[in-house]
Protein backbone atom coordinates (compact mmCIF):
# COMPACT_ATOMS: atom_id res chain seq x y z
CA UNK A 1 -15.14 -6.15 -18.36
CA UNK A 2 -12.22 -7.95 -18.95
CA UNK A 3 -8.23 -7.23 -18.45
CA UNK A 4 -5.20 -8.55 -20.08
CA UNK A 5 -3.06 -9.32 -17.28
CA UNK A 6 0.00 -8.03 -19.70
CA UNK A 7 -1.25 -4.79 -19.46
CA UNK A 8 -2.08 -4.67 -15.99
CA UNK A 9 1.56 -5.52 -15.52
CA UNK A 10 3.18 -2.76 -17.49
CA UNK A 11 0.46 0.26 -15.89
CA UNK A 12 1.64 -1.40 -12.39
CA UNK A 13 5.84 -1.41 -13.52
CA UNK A 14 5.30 1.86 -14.55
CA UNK A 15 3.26 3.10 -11.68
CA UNK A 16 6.23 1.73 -9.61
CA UNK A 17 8.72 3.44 -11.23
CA UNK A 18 6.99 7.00 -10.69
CA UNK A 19 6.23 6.07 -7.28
CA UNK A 20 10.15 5.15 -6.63
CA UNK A 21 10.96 8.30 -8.06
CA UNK A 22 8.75 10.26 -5.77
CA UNK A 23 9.88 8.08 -2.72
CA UNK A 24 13.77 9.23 -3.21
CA UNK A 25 12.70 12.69 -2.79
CA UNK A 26 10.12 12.01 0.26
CA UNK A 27 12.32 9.87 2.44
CA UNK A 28 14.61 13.04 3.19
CA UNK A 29 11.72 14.91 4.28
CA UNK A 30 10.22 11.98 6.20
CA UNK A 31 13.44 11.86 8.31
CA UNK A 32 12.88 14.99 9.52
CA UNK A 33 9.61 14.88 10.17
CA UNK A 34 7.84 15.75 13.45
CA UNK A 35 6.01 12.45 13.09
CA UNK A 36 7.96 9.68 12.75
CA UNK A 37 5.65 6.72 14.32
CA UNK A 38 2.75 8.05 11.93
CA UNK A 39 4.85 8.53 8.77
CA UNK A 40 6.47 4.72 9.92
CA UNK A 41 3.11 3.24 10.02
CA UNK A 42 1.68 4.69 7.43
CA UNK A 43 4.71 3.35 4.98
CA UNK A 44 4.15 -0.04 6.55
CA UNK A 45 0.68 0.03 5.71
CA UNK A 46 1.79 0.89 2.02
CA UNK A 47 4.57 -1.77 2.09
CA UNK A 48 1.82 -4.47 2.92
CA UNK A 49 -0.38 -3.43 0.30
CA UNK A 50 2.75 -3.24 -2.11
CA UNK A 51 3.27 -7.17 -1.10
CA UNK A 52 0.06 -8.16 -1.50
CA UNK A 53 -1.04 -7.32 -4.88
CA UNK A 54 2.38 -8.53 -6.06
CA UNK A 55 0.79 -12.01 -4.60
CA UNK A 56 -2.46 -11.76 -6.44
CA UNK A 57 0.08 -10.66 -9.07
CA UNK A 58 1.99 -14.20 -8.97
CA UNK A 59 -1.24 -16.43 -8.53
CA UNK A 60 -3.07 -14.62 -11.76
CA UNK A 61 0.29 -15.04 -13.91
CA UNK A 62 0.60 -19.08 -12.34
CA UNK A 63 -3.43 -19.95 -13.30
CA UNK A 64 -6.82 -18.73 -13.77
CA UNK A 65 -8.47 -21.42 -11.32
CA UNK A 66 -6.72 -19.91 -8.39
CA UNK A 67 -9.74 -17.65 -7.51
CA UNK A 68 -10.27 -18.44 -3.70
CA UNK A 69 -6.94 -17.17 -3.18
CA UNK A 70 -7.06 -14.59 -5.30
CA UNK A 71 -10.18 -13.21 -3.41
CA UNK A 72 -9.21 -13.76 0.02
CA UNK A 73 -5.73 -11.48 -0.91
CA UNK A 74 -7.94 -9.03 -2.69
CA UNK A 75 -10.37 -8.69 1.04
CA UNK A 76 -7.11 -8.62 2.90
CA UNK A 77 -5.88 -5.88 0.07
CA UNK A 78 -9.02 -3.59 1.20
CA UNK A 79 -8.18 -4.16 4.95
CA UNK A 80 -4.99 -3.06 4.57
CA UNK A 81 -6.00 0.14 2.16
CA UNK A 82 -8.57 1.23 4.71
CA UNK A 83 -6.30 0.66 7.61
CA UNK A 84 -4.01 3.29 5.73
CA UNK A 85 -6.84 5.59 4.64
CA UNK A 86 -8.10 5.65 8.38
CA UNK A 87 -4.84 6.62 9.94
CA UNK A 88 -4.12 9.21 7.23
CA UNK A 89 -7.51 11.02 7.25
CA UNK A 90 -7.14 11.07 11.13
CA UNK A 91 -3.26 12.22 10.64
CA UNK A 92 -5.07 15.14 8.11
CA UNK A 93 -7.42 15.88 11.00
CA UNK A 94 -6.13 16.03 13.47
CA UNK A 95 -2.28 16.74 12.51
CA UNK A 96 -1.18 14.36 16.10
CA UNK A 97 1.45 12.04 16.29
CA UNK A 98 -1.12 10.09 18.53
CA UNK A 99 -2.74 8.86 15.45
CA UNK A 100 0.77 6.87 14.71
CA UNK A 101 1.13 5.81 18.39
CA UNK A 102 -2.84 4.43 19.37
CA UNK A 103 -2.26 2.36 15.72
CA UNK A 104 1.33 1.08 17.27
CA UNK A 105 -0.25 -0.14 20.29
């Protein structure tokens, strides 16, 4: 299977844009919420993973050689994704700020 990074580009500017949108109306919410550390953490998380594929991003648009790189961003990519799937399903279980606090620490 093969991509053209163009496109990849545009589906990712455009997913951006919708999640922006979204983002204006959640940050009201998440000031009020009665779990700040988790909902801080679990933003982080999504900021990290935000930066990171806009560095696999970079080195795909620079070269096609870049590979090693590329692959070492992409493992750190799933660490990061199932840090933030880990705290969330715990959040969803058991509804604690704990969860936010024991990933703090």
């Amino acid at each position: 299977m093969t991509f053209n990074l163009d496109d990849v580009l545009e589906f990712d500017d455009s997913m951006h844009e919708d999640f922006e949108r979204i983002g204006d109306l959640f940050m009201p919410v998440l000031v009020k919420s009665e779990f700040p550390v988790t909902m801080q953490s679990l933003i982080g998380l999504m900021a990290s993973i935000n930066s990171i594929k806009l560095g696999i991003y970079d080195l795909a648009e620079k070269c096609d050689t870049h590979l090693y790189p590329v692959k070492i961003l992409h493992r750190t990519l799933l660490e990061q994704f199932l840090r933030f799937e880990y705290l969330f399903q715990r959040f969803m279980d058991e509804g604690s700020e704990n969860v936010g606090i024991e990933y703090r620490k």
